[in-house]
Each structure stands twice: as C-alpha cells, then as structure tokens.
Protein backbone atom coordinates (compact mmCIF):
# COMPACT_ATOMS: atom_id res chain seq x y z
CA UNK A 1 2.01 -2.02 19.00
CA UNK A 2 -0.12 1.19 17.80
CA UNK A 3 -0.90 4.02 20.42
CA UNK A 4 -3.87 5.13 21.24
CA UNK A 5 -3.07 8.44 21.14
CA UNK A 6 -2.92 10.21 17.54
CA UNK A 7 -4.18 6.70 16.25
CA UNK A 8 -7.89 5.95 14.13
CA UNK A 9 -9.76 2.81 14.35
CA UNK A 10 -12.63 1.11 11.93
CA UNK A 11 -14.85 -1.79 11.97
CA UNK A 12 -15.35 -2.95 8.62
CA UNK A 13 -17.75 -5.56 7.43
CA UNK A 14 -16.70 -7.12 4.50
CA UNK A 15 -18.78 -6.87 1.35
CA UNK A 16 -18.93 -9.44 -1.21
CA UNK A 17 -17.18 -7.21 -4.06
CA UNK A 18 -14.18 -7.73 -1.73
CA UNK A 19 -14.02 -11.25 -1.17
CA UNK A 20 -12.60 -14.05 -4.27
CA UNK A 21 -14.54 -16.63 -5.48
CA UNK A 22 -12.46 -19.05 -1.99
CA UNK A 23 -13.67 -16.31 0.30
CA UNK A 24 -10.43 -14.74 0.85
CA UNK A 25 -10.12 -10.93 0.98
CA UNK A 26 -8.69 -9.54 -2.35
CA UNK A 27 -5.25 -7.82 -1.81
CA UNK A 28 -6.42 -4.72 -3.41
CA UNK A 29 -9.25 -4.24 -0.89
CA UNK A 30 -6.86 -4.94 2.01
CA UNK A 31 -5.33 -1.92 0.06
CA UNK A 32 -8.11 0.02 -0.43
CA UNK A 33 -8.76 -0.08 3.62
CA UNK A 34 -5.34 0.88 4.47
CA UNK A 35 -5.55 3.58 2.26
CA UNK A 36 -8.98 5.06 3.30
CA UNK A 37 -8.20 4.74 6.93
CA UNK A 38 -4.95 6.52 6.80
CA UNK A 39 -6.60 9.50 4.48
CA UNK A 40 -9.56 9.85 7.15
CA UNK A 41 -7.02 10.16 9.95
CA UNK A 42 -4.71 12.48 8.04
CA UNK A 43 -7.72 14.60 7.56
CA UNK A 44 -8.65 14.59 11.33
CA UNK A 45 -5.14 15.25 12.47
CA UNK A 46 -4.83 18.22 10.23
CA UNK A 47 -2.72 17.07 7.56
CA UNK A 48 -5.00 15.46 4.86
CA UNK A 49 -5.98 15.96 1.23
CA UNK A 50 -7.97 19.58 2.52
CA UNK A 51 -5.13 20.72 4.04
CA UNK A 52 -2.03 20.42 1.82
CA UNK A 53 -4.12 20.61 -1.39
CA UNK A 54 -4.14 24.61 -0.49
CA UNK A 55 -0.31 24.46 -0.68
CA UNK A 56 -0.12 22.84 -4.34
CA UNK A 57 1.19 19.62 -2.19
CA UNK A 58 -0.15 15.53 -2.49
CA UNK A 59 1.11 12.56 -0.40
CA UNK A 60 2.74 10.20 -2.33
CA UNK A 61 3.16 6.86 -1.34
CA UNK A 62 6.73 5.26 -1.15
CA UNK A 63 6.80 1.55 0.75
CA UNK A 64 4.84 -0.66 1.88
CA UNK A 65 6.14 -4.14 4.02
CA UNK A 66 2.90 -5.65 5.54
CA UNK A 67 3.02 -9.67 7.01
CA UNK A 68 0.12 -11.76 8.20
CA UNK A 69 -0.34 -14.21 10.84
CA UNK A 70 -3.25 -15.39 8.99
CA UNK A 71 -4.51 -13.68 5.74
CA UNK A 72 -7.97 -12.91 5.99
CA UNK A 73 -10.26 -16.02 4.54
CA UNK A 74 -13.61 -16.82 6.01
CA UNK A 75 -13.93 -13.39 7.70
CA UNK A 76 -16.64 -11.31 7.59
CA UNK A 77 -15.44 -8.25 10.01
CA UNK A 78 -12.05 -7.40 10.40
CA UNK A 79 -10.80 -4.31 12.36
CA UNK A 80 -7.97 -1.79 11.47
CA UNK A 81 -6.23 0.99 13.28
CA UNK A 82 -3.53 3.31 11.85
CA UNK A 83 -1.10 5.74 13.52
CA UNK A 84 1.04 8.32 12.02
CA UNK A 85 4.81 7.69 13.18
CA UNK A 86 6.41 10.78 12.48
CA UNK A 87 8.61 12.01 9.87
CA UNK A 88 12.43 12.76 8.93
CA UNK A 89 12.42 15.48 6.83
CA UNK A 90 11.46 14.27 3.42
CA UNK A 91 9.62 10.87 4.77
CA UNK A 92 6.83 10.31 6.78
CA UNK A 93 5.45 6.99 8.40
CA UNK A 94 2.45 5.52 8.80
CA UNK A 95 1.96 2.11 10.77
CA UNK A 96 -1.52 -0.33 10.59
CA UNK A 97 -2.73 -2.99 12.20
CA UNK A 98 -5.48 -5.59 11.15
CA UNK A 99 -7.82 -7.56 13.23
CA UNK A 100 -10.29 -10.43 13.60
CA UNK A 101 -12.14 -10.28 16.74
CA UNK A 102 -9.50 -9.80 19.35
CA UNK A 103 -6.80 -11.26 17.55
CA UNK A 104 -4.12 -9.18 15.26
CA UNK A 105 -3.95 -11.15 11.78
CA UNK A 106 -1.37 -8.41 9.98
CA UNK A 107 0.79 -5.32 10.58
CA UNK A 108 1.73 -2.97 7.79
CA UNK A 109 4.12 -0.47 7.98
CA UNK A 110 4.30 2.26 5.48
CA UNK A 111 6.45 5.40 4.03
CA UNK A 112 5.21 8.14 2.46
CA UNK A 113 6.39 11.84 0.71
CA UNK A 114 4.82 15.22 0.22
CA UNK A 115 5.20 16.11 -2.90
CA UNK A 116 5.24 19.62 -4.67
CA UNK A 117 2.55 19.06 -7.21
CA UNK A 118 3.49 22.23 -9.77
CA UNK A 119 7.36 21.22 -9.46
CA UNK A 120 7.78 17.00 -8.79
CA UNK A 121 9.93 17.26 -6.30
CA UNK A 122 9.67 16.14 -2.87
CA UNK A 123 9.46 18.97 0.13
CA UNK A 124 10.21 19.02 3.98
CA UNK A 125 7.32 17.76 5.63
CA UNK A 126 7.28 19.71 9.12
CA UNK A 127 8.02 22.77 7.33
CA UNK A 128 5.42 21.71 4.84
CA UNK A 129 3.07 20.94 7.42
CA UNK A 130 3.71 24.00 9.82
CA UNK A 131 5.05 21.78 12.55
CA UNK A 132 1.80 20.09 13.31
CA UNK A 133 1.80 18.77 16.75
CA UNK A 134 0.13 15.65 15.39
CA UNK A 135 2.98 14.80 13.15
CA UNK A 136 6.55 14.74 15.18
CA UNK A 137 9.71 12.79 14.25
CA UNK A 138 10.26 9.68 14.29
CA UNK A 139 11.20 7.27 16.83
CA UNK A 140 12.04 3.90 16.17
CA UNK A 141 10.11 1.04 18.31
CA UNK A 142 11.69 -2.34 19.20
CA UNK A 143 8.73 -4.17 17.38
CA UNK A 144 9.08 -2.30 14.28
CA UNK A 145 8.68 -3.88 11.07
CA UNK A 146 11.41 -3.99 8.72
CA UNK A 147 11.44 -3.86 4.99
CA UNK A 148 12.44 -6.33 2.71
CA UNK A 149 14.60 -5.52 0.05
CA UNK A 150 13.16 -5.72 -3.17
CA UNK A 151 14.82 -7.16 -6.58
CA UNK A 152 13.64 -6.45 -9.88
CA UNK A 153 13.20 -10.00 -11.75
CA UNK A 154 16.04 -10.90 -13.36
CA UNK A 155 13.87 -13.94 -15.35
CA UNK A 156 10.53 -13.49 -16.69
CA UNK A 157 8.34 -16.45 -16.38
CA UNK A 158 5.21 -14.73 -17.42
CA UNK A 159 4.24 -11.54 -18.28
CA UNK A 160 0.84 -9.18 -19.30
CA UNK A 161 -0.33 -5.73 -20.33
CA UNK A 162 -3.01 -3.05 -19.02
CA UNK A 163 -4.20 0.41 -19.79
CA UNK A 164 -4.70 2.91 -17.21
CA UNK A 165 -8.67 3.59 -17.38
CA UNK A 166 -10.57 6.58 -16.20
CA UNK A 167 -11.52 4.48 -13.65
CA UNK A 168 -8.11 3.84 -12.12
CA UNK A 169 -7.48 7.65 -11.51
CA UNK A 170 -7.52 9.11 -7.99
CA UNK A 171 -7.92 12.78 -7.13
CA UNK A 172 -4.28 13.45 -8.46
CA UNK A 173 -5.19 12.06 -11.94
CA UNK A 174 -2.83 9.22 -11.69
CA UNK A 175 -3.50 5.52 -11.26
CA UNK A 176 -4.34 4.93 -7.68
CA UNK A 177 -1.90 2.66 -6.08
CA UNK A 178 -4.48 0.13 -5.07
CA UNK A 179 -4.29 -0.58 -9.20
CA UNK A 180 -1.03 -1.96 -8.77
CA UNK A 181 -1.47 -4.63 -6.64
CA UNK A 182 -4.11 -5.94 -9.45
CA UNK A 183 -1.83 -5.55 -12.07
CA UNK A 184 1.08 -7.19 -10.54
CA UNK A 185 -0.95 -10.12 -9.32
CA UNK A 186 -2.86 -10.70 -12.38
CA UNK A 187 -0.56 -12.46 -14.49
CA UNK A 188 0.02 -15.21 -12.16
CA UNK A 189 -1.95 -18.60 -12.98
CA UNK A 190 -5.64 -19.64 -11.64
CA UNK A 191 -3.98 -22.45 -10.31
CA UNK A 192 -1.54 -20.48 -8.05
CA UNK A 193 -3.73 -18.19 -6.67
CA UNK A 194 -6.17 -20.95 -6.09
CA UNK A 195 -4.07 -22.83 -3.68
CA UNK A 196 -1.75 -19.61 -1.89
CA UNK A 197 -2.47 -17.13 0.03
CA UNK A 198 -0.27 -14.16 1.36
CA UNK A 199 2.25 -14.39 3.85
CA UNK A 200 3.92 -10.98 3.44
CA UNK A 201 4.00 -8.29 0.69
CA UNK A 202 6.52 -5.55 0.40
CA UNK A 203 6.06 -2.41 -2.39
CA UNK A 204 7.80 0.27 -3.94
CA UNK A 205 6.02 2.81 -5.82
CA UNK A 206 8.64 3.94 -8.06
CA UNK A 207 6.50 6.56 -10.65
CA UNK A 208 2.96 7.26 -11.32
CA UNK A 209 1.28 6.36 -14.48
CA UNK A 210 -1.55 8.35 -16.22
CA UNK A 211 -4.48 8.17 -18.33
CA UNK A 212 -4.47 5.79 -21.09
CA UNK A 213 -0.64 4.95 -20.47
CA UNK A 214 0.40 0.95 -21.03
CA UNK A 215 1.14 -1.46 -18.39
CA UNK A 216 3.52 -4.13 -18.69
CA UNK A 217 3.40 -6.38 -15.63
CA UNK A 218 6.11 -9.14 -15.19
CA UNK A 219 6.76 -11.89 -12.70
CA UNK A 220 9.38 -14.24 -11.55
CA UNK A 221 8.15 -17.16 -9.82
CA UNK A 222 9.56 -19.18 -7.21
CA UNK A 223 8.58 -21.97 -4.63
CA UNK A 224 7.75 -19.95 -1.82
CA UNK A 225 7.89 -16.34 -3.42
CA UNK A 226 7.05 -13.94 -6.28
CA UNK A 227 9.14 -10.94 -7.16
CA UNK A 228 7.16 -8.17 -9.73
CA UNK A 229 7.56 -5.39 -11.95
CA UNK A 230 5.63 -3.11 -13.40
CA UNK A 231 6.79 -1.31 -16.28
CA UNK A 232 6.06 1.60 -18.67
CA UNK A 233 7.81 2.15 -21.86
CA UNK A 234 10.55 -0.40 -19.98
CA UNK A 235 10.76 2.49 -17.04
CA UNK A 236 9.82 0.83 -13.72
CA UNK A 237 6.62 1.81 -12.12
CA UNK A 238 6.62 -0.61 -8.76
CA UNK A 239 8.72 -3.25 -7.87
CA UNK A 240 6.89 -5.92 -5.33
CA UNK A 241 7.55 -8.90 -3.56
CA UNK A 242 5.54 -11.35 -2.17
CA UNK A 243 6.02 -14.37 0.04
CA UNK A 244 3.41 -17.20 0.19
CA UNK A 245 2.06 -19.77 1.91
CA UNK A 246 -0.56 -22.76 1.43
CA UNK A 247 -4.14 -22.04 2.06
C-alpha cells in the first residue's frame, strides 16, 4: 500500500482520445498517466526534470511490472497516486496505484536510472541527487510486487515496422517510452484485441531509439500470453510481456 507521506495523487477524467473504439482505456494512456504523475511529483520533491537537467543528468526508465484487478473499461474517472521508494545506488523505485471510485483496479511498480547525459553511463543517485531527504533507500514491503521475468520470443508469429516521428520525441530527443507500448501491441490482430484485455504487463526498456530510426516489432503468441520485442537494426530496444484475460 502507498504512503501518504512523500506520495502525489490525481483525479483524472478520461477523455475520449484515450478510450478504444470498446471503451477500454488504451495501454499507452495508462502509460502516459503513470508517467506524468511520477514527473510532477519528482518535480515537487526536488528531484525532477528542473533539477537534474542543471547537472547534464535524465531519468531513464528501466522496468515496469503493473497487474490489474480489473483493466479499466467503462470508466470515466479513475484515480492514481505514486510514491518514490527509494534507491540503491544506481536504481531508483517508483510504486503506483490506480483507482475507480474507492476501489484499487491496478498496482505498478517501477525502476528507474539517472543517467549522465554527455557520457551514457549510469551515476549514483544519492550522490547525484545531494542526498535529498525525499529520496532514501530502499526498503522492501511485504506486498511488494515482483517482476516477471521476461523472454525474448524465440518464434515469431507476426511481426511489423515503424519510424520514430518527430512526434514520438520527448524532451531528451528520444522516443518516449509511452511509444513502445503502441508499437509492441500493434501487430497483434483486430480480433485479439477485440476480445482481451490486460491482466498484467511487465517492460524492459533496453535502449532508446531516435529520430527517423526503424522499428521492427515482433510477437509470439500464446493462449493466455504475449511475449514482444522491439528491435533496431536486430539490437533489442524493449522486451515485454503481457498476460491476458477475456473481456
């Protein structure tokens, strides 16, 4: 369960550029929330975009394991609070979770780096951070999500390509991560997306991708489960698995 203390929480009414055709929330705006509500509190707490842009430094997101108890169809507000969990040197860890009136539909649990912008490679974060008081080290909870491990598909069953547009660029002038959840999701059939809806999702962001670069997004299908890989120039991008369930 999220603390109060440290911890952000929005209302959001859902618009209907977020919502499918079946009135089910698009997994890219579920994204898109998660990642605006953990920038805003980042910025409040004193360790957001503002802040470590001055040092040369960007977050960089690693992981991602989120599960549902119901995946958000028919729902026009939904509620969603974050808290920063700390950090162990070179990681730091973010928790959500999502809401329907006073019922929690969704956790997400998430892992994140600093990154030195002018030399790649990843930096201490409390150093990097001057000990903030708002971000200490972790301490595991006994209701802590775990990650799923993550295979790269060993059969391809169907497969598509993308270009990175201007559009898909965040402040960092790479593809925002939201992006990848679209591309990973597109290739599946009408059919499939028609009748499931998401039961859990785990990603890992791998490498960036920049303007104009190719795409290739690749999917193994089974019964209850989808494994993905995005690729460029056959380097891997993300790797992401999702489990399903009937709508």
């Amino acid at each position: 369960m999220i603390l109060a203390e440290n911890s952000l929480t929005k209302n959001i009414k859902l618009r209907y550029s977020e919502i499918d055709y079946d009135k089910v929330l698009k997994p890219s705006a579920l994204l898109q929330f998660l990642q605006d509500i953990a920038s805003e509190n980042a910025e409040e707490l004193g360790f957001g975009y503002s802040y470590i842009i001055k040092k040369n430094l960007a977050w960089f997101l690693l992981k991602y394991h989120i599960e549902f108890e119901n995946y958000p169809k028919n729902m026009s507000d939904l509620t969603i609070k974050t808290e920063p969990r700390g950090y162990n040197k070179l990681f730091a860890f973010r928790d959500f979770e999502i809401s329907c009136g006073n019922n929690i539909i969704g956790r997400a649990s998430s892992t994140w780096a600093l990154i030195d912008i002018k030399k790649g490679g990843m930096v201490d974060v409390a150093e990097a951070l001057n000990n903030n008081p708002y971000m200490n080290q972790f301490e595991k909870r006994e209701n802590d999500l775990k990650y799923e491990k993550i295979k790269t598909p060993e059969k391809i069953d169907i497969e598509k390509t993308f270009e990175v547009r201007f559009d898909d660029l965040d402040v960092n002038q790479h593809a925002n991560n939201v992006n990848y959840i679209v591309w990973a999701f597109e290739p599946l059939k009408f059919e499939f997306r028609k009748t499931k809806k998401l039961k859990s999702l785990d990603m890992l962001f791998k490498k960036e991708i920049k303007y104009g670069n190719s795409i290739t997004s690749q999917v193994e299908i089974f019964d209850n489960h989808t494994n993905h890989v995005l690729k460029h120039e056959n380097e891997e991008l993300c790797l992401i698995k999702a489990q399903w369930t009937d709508k």
